[in-house]
N, C-alpha and C. Protein backbone atom coordinates (compact mmCIF):
# COMPACT_ATOMS: atom_id res chain seq x y z
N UNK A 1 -26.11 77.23 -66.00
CA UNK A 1 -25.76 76.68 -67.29
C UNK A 1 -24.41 75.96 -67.24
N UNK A 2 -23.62 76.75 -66.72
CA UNK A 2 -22.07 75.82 -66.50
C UNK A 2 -21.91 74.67 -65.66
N UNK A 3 -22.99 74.82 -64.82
CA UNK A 3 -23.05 73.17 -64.20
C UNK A 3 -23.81 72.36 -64.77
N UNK A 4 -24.51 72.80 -65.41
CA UNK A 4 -24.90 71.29 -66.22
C UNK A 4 -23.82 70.91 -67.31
N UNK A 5 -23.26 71.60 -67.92
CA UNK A 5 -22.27 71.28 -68.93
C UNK A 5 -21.03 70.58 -68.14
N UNK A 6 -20.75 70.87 -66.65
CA UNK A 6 -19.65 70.52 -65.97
C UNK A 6 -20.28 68.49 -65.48
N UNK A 7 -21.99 68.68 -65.53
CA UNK A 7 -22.13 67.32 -64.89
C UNK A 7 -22.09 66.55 -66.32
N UNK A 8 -22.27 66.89 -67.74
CA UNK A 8 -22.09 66.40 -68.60
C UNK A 8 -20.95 65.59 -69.07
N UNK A 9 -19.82 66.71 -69.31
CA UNK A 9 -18.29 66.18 -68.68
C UNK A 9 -17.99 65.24 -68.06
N UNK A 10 -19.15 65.13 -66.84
CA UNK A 10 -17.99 64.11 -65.88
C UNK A 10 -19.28 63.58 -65.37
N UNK A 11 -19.29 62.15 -66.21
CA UNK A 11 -20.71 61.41 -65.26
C UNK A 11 -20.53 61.13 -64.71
N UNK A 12 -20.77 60.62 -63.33
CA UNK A 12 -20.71 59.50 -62.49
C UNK A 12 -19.86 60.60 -61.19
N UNK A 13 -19.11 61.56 -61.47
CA UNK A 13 -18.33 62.25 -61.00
C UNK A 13 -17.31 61.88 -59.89
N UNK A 14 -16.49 60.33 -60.08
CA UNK A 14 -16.25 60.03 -59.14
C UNK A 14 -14.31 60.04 -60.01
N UNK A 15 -13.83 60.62 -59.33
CA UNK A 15 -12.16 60.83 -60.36
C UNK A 15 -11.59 59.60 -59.78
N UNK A 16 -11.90 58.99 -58.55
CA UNK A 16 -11.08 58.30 -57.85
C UNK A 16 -11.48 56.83 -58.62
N UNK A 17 -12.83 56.90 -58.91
CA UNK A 17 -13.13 55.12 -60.23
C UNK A 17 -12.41 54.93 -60.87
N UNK A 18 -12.37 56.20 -61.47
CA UNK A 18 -11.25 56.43 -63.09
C UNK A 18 -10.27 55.65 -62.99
N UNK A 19 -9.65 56.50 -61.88
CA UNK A 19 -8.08 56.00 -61.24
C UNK A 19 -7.76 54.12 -61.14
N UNK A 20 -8.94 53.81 -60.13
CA UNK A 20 -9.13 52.24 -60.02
C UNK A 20 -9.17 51.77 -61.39
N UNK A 21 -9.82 52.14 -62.43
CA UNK A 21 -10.46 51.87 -63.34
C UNK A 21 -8.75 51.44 -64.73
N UNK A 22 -7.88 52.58 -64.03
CA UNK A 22 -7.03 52.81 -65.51
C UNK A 22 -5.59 51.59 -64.60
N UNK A 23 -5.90 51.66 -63.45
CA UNK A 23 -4.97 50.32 -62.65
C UNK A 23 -4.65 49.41 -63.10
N UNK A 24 -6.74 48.76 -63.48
CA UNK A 24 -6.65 47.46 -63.32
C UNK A 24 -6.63 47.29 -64.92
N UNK A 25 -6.58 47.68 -65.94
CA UNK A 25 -6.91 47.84 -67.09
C UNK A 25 -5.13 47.49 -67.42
N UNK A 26 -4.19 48.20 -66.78
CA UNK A 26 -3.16 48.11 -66.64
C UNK A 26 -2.54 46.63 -66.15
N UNK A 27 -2.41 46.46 -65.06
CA UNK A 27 -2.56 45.30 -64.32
C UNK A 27 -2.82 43.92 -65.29
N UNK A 28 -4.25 44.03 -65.79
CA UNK A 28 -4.83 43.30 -66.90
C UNK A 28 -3.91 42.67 -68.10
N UNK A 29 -3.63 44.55 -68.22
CA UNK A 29 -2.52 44.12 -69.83
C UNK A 29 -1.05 43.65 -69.16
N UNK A 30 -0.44 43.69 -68.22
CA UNK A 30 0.46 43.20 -67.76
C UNK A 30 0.44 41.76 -67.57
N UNK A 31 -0.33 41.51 -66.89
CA UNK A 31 -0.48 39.60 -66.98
C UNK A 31 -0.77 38.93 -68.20
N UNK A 32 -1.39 39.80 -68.80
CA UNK A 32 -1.63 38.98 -70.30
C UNK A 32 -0.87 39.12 -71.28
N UNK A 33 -0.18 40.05 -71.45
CA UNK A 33 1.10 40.55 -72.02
C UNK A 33 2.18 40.18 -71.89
N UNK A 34 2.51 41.44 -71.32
CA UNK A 34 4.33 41.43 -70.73
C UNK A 34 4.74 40.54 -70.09
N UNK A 35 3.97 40.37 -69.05
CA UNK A 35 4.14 39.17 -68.06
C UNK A 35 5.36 37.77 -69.02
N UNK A 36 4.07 36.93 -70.00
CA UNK A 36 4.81 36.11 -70.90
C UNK A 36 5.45 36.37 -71.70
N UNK A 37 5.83 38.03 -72.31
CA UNK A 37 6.66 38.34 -73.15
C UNK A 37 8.16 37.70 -72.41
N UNK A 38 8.20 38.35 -71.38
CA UNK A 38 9.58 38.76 -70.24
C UNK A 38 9.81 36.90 -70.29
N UNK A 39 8.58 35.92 -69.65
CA UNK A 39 9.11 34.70 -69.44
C UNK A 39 9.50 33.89 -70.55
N UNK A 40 8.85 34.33 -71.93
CA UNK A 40 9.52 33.82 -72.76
C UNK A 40 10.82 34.55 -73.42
N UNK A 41 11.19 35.78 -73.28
CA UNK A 41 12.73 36.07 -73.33
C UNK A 41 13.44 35.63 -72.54
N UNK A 42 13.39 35.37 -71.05
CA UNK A 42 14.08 34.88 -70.40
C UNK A 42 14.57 33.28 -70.78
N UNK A 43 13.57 32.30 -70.88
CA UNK A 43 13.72 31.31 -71.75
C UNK A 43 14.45 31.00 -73.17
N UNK A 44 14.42 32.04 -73.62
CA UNK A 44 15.48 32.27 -74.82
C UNK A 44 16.92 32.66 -74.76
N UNK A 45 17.07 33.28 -73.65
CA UNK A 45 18.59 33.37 -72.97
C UNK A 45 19.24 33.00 -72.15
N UNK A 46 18.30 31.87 -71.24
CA UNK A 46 18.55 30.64 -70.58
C UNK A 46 19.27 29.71 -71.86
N UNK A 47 18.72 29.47 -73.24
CA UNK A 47 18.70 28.37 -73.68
C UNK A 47 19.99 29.14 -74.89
N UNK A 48 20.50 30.44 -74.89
CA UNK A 48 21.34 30.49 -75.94
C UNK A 48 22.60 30.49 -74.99
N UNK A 49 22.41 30.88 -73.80
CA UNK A 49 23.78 31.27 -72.60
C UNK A 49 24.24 29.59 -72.29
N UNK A 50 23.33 28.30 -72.67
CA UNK A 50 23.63 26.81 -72.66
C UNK A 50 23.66 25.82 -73.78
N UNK A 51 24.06 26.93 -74.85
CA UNK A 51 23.97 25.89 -76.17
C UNK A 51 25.38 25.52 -76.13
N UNK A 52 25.36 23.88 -76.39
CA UNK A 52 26.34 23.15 -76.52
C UNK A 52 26.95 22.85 -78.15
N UNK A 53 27.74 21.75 -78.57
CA UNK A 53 28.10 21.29 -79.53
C UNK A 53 27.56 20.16 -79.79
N UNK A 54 26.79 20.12 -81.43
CA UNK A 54 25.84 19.27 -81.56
C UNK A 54 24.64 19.24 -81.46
N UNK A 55 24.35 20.67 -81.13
CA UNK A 55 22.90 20.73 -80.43
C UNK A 55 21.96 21.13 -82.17
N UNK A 56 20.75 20.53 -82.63
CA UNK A 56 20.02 20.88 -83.22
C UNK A 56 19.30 22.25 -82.73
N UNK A 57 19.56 23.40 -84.06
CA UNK A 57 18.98 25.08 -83.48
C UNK A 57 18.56 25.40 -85.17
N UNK A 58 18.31 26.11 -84.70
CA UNK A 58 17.25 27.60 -86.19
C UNK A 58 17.57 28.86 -86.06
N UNK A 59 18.39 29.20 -86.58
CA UNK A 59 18.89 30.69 -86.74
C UNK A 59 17.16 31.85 -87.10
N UNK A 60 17.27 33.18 -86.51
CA UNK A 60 16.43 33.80 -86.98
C UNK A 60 15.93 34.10 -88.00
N UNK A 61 16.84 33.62 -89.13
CA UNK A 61 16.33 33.78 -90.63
C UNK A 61 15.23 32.56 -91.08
N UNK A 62 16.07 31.65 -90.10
CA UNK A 62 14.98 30.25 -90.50
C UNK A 62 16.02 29.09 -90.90
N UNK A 63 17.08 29.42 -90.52
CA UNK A 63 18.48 27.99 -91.12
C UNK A 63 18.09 27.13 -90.26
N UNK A 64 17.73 25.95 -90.54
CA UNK A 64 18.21 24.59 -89.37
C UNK A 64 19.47 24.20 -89.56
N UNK A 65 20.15 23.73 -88.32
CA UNK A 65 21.58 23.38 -88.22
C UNK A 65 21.73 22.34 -87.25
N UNK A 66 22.75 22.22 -87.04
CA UNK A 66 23.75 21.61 -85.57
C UNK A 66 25.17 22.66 -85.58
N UNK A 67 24.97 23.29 -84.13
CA UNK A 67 26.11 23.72 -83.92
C UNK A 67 27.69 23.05 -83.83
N UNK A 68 28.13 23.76 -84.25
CA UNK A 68 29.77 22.97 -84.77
C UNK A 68 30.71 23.82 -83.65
N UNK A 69 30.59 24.75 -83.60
CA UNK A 69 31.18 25.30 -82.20
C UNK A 69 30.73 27.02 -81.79
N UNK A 70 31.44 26.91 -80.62
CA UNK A 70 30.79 28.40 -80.39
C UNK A 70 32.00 29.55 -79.99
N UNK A 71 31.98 30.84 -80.56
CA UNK A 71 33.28 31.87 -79.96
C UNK A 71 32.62 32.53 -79.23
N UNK A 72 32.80 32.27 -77.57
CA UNK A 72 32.63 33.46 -76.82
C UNK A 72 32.86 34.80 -76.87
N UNK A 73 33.97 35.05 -77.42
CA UNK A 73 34.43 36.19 -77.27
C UNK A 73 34.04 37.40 -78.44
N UNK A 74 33.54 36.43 -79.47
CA UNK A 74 32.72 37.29 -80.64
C UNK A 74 31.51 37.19 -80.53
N UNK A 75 31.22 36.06 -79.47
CA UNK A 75 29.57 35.86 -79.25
C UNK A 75 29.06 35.52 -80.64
N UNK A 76 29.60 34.32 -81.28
CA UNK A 76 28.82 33.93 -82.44
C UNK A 76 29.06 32.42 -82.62
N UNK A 77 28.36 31.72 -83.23
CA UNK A 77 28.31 30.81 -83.15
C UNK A 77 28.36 30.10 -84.95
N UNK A 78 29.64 28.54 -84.94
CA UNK A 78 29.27 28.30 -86.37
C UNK A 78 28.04 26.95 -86.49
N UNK A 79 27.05 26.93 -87.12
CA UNK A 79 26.48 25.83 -87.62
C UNK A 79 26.60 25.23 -88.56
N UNK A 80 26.81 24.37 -89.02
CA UNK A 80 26.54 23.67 -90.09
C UNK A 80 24.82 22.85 -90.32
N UNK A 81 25.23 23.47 -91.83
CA UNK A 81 23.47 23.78 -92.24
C UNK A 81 23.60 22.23 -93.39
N UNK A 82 25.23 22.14 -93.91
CA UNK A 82 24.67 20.79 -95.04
C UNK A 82 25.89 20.37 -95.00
N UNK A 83 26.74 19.57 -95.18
CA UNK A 83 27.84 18.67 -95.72
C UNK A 83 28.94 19.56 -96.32
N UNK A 84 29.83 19.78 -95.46
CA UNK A 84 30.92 20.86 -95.68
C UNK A 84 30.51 22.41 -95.75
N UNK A 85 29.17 22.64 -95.20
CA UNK A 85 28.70 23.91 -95.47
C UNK A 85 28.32 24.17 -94.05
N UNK A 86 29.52 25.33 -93.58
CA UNK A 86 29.19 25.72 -92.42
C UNK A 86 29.26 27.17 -92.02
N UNK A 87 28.00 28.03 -91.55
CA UNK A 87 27.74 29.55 -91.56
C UNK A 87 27.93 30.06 -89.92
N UNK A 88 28.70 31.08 -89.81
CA UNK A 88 28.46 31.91 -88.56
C UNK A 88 27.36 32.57 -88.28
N UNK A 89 26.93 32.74 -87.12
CA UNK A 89 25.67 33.36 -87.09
C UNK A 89 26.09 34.22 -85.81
N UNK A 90 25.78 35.58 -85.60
CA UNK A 90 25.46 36.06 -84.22
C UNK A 90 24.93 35.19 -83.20
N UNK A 91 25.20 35.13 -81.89
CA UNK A 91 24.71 34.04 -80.51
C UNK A 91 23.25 34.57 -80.40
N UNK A 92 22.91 35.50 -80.75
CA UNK A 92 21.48 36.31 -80.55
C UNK A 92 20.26 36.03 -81.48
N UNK A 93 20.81 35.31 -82.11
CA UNK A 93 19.48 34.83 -83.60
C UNK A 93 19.90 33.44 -83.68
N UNK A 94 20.09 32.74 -82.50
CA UNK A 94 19.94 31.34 -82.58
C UNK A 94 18.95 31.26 -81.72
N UNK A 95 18.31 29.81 -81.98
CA UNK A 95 16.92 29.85 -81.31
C UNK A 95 16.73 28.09 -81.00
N UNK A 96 15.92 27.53 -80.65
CA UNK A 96 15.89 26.36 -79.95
C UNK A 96 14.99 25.28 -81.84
N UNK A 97 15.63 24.58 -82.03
CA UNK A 97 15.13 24.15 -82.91
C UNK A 97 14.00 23.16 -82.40
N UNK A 98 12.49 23.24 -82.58
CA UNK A 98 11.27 23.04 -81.83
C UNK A 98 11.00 21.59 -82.86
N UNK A 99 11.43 21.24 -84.21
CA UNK A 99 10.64 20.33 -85.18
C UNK A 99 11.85 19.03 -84.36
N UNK A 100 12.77 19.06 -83.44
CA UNK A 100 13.03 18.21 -83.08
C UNK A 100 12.77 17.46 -81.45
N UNK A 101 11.91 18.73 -81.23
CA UNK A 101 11.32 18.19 -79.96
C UNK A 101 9.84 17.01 -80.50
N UNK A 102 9.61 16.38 -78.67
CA UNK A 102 8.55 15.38 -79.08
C UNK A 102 7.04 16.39 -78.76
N UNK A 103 6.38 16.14 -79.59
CA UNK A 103 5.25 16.71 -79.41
C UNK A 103 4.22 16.26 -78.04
N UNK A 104 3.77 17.34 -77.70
CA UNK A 104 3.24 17.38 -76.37
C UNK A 104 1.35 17.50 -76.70
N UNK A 105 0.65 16.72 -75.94
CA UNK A 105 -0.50 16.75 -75.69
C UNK A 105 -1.24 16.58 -74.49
């Protein structure tokens, strides 16, 4: 009686499939995932560690600007968003302003 309940448990009875099985499943979600998570963070701190003065950006809230200058040492950056109106932002929630790139097809 206990071996049939034990072959029930475990079809195929092979532990070592499983194993292959929970790899590639892994593997899977890594390339399709993380993989481009990582290359697109990296891309985002390529492009805030080279922001210049003048550069069209979008703060994380959603501000469009041109940067007016940048403090290293507070790691923040000021933009100006309108005509004498100019906001600090953390260096970490600036982002690449995309509505001034050329569209790609």
């Amino acid at each position: 009686m206990t071996n049939i309940i034990l072959q029930a448990a475990a079809p195929g009875g092979n532990g070592m499939a499983m194993i292959l099985m929970m790899v590639a499943i892994f593997a899977v979600m890594w390339f399709l995932m993380i993989r481009p998570q990582q290359k697109r963070q990296k891309e985002i701190q390529k492009f805030q560690n080279e922001l210049q003065e003048g550069q069209s950006v979008v703060t994380g809230g959603g501000i469009y600007g041109t940067v007016k200058s940048i403090d290293l040492t507070k790691n923040t950056v000021d933009i100006k968003i309108a005509r004498d109106v100019v906001v600090t932002v953390d260096k970490n929630y600036v982002f690449k302003d995309m509505s001034t790139m050329p569209m790609q097809r």
